[in-house]
Protein backbone atom coordinates (compact mmCIF):
# COMPACT_ATOMS: atom_id res chain seq x y z
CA UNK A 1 18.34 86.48 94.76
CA UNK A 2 21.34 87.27 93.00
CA UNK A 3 23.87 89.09 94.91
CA UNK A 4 26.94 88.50 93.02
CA UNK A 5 28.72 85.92 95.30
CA UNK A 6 29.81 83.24 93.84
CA UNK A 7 27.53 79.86 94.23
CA UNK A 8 28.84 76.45 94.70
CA UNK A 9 25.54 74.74 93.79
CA UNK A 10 25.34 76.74 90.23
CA UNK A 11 28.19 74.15 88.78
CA UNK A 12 26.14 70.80 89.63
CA UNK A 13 24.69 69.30 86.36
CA UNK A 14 21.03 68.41 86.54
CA UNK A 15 17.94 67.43 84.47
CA UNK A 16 16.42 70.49 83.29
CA UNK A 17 13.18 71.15 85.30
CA UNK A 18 9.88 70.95 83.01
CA UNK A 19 9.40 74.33 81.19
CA UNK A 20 12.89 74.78 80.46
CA UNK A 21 14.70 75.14 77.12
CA UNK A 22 17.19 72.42 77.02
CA UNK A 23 16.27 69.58 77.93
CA UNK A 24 19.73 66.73 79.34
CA UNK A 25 21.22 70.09 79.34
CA UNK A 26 23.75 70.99 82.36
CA UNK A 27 21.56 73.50 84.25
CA UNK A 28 22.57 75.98 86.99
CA UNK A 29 21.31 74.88 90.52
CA UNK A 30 20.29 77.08 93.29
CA UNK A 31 19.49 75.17 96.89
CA UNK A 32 17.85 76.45 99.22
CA UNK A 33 16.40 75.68 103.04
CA UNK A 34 13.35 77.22 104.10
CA UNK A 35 11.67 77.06 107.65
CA UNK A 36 14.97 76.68 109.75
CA UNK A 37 15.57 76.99 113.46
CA UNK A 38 18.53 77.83 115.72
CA UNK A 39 19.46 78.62 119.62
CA UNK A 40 17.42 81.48 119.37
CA UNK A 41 14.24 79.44 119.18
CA UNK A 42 12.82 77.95 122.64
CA UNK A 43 12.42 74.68 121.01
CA UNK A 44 16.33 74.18 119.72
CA UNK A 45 19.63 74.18 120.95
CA UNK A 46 21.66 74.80 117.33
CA UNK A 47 24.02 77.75 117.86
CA UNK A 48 23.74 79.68 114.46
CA UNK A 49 27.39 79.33 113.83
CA UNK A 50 26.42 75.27 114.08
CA UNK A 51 23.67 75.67 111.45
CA UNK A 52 25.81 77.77 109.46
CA UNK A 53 27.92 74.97 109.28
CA UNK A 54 25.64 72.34 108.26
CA UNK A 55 24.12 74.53 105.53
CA UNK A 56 27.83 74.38 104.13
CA UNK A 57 28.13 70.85 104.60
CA UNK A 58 25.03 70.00 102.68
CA UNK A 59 25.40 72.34 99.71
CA UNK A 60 22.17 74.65 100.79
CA UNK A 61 22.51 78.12 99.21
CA UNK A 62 20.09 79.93 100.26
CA UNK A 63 18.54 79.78 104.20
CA UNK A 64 15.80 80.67 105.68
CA UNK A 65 16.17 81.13 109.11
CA UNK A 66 12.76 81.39 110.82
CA UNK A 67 13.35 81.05 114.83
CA UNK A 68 9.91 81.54 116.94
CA UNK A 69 8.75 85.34 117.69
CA UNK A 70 12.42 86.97 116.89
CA UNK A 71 14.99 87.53 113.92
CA UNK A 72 17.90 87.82 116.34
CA UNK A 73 19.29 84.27 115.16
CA UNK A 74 18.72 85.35 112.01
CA UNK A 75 20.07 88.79 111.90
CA UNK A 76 23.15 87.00 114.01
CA UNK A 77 23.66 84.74 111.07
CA UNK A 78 23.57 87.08 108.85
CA UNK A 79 25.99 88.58 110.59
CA UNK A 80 28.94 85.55 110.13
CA UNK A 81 28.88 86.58 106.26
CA UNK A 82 29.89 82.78 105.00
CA UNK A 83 30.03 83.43 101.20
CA UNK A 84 28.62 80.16 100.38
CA UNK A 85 25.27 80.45 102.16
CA UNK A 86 23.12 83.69 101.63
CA UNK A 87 21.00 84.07 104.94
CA UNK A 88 17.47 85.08 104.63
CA UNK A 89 16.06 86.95 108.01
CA UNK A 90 12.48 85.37 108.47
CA UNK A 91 10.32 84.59 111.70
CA UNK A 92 8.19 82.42 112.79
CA UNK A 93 5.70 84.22 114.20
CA UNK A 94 2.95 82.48 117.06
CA UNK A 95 -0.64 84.52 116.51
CA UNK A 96 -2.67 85.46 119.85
CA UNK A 97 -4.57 81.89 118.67
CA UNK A 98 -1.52 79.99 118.45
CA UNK A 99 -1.24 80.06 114.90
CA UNK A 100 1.77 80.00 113.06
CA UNK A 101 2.72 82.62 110.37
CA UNK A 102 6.22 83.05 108.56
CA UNK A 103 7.74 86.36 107.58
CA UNK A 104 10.79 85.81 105.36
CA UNK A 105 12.85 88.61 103.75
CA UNK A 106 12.33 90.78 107.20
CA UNK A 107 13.91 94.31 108.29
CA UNK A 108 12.17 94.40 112.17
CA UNK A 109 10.28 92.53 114.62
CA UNK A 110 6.25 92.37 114.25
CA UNK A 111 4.84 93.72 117.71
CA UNK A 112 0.90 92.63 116.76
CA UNK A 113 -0.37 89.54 117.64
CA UNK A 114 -3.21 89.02 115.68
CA UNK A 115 -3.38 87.01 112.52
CA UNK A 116 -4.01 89.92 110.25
CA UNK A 117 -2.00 92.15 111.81
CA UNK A 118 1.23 89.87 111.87
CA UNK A 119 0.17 89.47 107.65
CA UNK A 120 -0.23 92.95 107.24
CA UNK A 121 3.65 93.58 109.17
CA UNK A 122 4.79 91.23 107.05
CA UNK A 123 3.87 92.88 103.92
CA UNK A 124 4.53 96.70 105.13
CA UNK A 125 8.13 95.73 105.33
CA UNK A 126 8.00 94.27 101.58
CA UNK A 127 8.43 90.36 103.04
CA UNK A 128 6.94 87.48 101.85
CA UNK A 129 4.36 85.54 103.29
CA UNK A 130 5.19 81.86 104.24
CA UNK A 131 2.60 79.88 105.73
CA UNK A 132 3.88 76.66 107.75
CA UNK A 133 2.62 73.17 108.39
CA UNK A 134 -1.03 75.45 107.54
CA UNK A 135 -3.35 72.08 108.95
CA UNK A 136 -1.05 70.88 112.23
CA UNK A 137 -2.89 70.19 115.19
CA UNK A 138 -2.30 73.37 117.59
CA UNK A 139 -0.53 75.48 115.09
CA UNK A 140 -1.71 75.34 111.56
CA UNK A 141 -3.78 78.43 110.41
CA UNK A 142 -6.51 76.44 108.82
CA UNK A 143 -6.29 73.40 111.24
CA UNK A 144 -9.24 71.48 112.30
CA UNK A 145 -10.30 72.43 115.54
CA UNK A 146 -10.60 76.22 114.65
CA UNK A 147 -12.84 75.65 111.74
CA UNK A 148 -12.12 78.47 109.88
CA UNK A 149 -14.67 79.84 107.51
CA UNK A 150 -14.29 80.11 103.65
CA UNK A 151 -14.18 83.48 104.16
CA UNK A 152 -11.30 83.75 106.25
CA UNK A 153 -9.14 81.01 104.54
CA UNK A 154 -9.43 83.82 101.23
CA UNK A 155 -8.69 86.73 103.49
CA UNK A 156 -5.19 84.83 104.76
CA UNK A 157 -4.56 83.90 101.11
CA UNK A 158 -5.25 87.29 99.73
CA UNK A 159 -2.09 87.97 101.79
CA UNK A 160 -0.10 84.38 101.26
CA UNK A 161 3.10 84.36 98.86
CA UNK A 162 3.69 80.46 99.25
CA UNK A 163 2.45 77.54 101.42
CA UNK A 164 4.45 74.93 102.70
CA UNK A 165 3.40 71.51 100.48
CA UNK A 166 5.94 69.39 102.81
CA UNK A 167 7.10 69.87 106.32
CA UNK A 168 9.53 67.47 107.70
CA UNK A 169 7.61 67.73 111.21
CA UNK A 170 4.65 66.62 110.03
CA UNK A 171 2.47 64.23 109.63
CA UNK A 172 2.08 62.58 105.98
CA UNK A 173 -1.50 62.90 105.82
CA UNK A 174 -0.94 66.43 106.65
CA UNK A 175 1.52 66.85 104.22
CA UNK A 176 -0.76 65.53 101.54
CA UNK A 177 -3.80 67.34 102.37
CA UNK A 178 -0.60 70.86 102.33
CA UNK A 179 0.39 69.79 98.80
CA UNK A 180 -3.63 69.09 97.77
CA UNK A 181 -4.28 72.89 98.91
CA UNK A 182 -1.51 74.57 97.25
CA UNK A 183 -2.47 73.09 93.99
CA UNK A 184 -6.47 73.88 94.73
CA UNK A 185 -6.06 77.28 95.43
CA UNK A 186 -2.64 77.61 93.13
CA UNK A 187 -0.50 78.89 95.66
CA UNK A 188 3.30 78.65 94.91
CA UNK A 189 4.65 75.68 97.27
CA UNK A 190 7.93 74.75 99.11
CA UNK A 191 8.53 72.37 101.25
CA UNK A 192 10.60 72.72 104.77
CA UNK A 193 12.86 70.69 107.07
CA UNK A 194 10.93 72.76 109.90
CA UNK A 195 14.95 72.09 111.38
CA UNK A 196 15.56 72.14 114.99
CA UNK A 197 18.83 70.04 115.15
CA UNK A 198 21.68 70.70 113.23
CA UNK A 199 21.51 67.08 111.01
CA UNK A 200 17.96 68.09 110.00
CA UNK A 201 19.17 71.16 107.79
CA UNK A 202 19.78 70.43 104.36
CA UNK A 203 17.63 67.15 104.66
CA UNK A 204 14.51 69.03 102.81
CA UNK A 205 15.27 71.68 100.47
CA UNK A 206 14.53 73.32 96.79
CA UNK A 207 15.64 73.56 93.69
CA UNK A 208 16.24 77.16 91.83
CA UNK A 209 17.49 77.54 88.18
CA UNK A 210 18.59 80.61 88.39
CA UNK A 211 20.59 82.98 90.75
CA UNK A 212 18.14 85.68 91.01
CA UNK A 213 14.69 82.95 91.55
CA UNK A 214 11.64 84.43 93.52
CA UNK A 215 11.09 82.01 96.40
CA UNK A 216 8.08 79.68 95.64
CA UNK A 217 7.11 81.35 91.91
CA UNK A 218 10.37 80.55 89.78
CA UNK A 219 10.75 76.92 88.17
CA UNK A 220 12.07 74.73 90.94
CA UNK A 221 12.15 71.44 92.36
CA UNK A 222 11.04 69.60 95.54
CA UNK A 223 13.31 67.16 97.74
CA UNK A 224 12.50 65.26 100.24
CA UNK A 225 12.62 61.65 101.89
CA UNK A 226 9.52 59.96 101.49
CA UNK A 227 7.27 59.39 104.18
CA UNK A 228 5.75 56.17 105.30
CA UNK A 229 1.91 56.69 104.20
CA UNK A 230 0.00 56.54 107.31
CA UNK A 231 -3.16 57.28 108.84
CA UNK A 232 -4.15 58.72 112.59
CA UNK A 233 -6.51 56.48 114.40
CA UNK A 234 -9.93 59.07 114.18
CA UNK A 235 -10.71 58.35 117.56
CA UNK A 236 -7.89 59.80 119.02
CA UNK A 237 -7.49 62.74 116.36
CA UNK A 238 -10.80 63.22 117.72
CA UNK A 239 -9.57 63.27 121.01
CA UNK A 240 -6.89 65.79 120.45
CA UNK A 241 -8.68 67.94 118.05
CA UNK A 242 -11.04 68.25 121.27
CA UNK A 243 -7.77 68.94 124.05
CA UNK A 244 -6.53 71.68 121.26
CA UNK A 245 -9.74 73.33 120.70
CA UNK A 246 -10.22 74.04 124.34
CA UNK A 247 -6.55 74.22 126.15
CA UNK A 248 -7.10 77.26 126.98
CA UNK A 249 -9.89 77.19 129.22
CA UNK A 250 -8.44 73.74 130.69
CA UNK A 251 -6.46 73.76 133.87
CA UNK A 252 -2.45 74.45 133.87
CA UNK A 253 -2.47 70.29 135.07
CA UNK A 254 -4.09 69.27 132.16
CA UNK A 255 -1.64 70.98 129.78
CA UNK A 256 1.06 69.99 131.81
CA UNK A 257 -0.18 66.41 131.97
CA UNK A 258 -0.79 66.14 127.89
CA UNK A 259 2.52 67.54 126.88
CA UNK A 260 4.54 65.15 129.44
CA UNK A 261 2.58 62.01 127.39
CA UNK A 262 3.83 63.42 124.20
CA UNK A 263 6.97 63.90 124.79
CA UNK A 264 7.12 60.14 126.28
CA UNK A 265 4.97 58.61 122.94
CA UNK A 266 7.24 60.45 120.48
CA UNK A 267 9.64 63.11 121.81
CA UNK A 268 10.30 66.44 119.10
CA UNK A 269 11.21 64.10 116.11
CA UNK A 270 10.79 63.90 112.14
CA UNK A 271 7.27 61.76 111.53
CA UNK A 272 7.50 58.78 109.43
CA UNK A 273 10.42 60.04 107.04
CA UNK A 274 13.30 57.89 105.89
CA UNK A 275 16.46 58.10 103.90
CA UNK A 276 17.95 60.71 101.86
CA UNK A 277 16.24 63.32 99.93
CA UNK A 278 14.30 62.39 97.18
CA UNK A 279 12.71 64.59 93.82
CA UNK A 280 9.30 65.08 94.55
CA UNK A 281 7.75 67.66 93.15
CA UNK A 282 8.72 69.75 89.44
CA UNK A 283 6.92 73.08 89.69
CA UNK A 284 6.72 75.17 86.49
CA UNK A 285 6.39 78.96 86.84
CA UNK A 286 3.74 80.16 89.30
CA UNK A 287 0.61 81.32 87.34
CA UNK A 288 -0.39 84.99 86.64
CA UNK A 289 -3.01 84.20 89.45
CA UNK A 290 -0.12 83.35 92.21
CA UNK A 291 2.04 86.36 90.87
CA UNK A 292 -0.59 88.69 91.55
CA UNK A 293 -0.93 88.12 95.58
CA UNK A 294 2.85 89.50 95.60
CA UNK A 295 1.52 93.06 94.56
């Protein structure tokens, strides 16, 4: 990542992360914010130069801007050339089955909207493979109501770079079951504010010990608030496992009916997260296993 500019976060004095030389010694610190949204998303209202901003303000590095279905928020970023903050151009990208894929380190816009052909755009243009929130209801690649096969799941991760082990969106037993997989199938994890308002950026981030890291493989460290450890009532995950599964042979009313209750019960919020960012997680070096997917 390096690019010669030079780094605010590379003075702060830290704990060296395990598998470093060192240890009490003052180590360089690279921050960065991955899964991040602005104006150009349908679902926020920060104007880039506004998330620009807050990056500054909370000492992020490195951003990943990841609006839905275009990288004109991120290319416009880009753009503003802040030398603190080195913009990465991702999308989120929304699958012909809803599902949620991100590109990061993108050149153009992905016209296919099938699964594998979004992952194989991805990788033609010599980006990495993010996959968000991969168990949310109505979203997540491997959620529950698709019931995706074993031999699917290794198809996606014969293509996946890194997983997201935290999203600040979701839910915590979501979040555990994220982290639980990465470590199963020893994917490289990071973990996301999943930002859609300005104050969310910078709440999540990770920790790089060097300027020129490789997102989700070098050393780095995990910070986020801590969730309240919760449970969904199984009758009504049920319930909307059910709605999810089928919305798309239900009536427009339906649909229009569910999302007016959730945005009453809950509104577009964090889930159960409190306070300031917290260490979570000290991941070594990915594995020769992880290193190969990026060939």
């Amino acid at each position: 990542m390096s690019d010669g500019r030079a780094n605010r976060a590379t003075t702060r004095a830290v704990a060296v992360a395990s598998g470093h030389d060192d240890v009490g010694a003052p180590q360089r610190v690279v921050r960065a914010a991955y899964h991040v949204h602005t104006s150009f998303s349908y679902d926020s209202k920060v104007p880039p130069e506004a998330a620009l901003e807050q990056a500054v303000a909370a000492n992020i590095d490195v951003l990943c801007v990841t609006d839905h279905d275009t990288i004109d928020g991120a290319a416009k970023l880009a753009s503003l050339c802040r030398a603190e903050v080195k913009v990465v151009v991702g999308c989120e990208f929304t699958s012909d089955d809803g599902s949620h894929i991100i590109g990061l380190n993108l050149r153009e816009m992905i016209s296919e909207k099938g699964i594998f052909g979004i992952l194989e755009g991805i990788k033609l243009q010599g980006g990495l493979v993010l996959l968000p929130h991969p168990f949310r209801r109505g979203s997540g690649l491997f959620r529950n109501e698709r019931r995706r096969p074993a031999e699917f799941v290794d198809d996606v991760l014969a293509y996946t770079d890194i997983v997201e082990c935290f999203n600040g969106r979701d839910t915590y037993e979501n979040n555990r079951r994220s982290y639980r997989f990465a470590l199963a199938h020893d994917l490289p994890a990071v973990a996301s504010s999943d930002a859609h308002r300005a104050n969310e950026i910078g709440s999540v981030f990770v920790e790089y010990f060097t300027d020129d890291f490789v997102h989700g493989a070098s050393p780095h460290r995990v910070w986020f608030p801590t969730q309240v450890p919760s449970k969904e009532n199984p009758a009504k995950r049920a319930l909307m496992e059910l709605y999810h599964g089928n919305k798309e042979h239900l009536p427009a009313v339906v649909t229009s009916a569910y999302r007016a209750v959730k945005r009453r019960l809950k509104g577009d919020s964090p889930r159960d997260a409190r306070g300031p960012a917290l260490m979570q997680y000290d991941f070594p070096a990915a594995s020769a296993r992880s290193r190969s997917r990026r060939r």
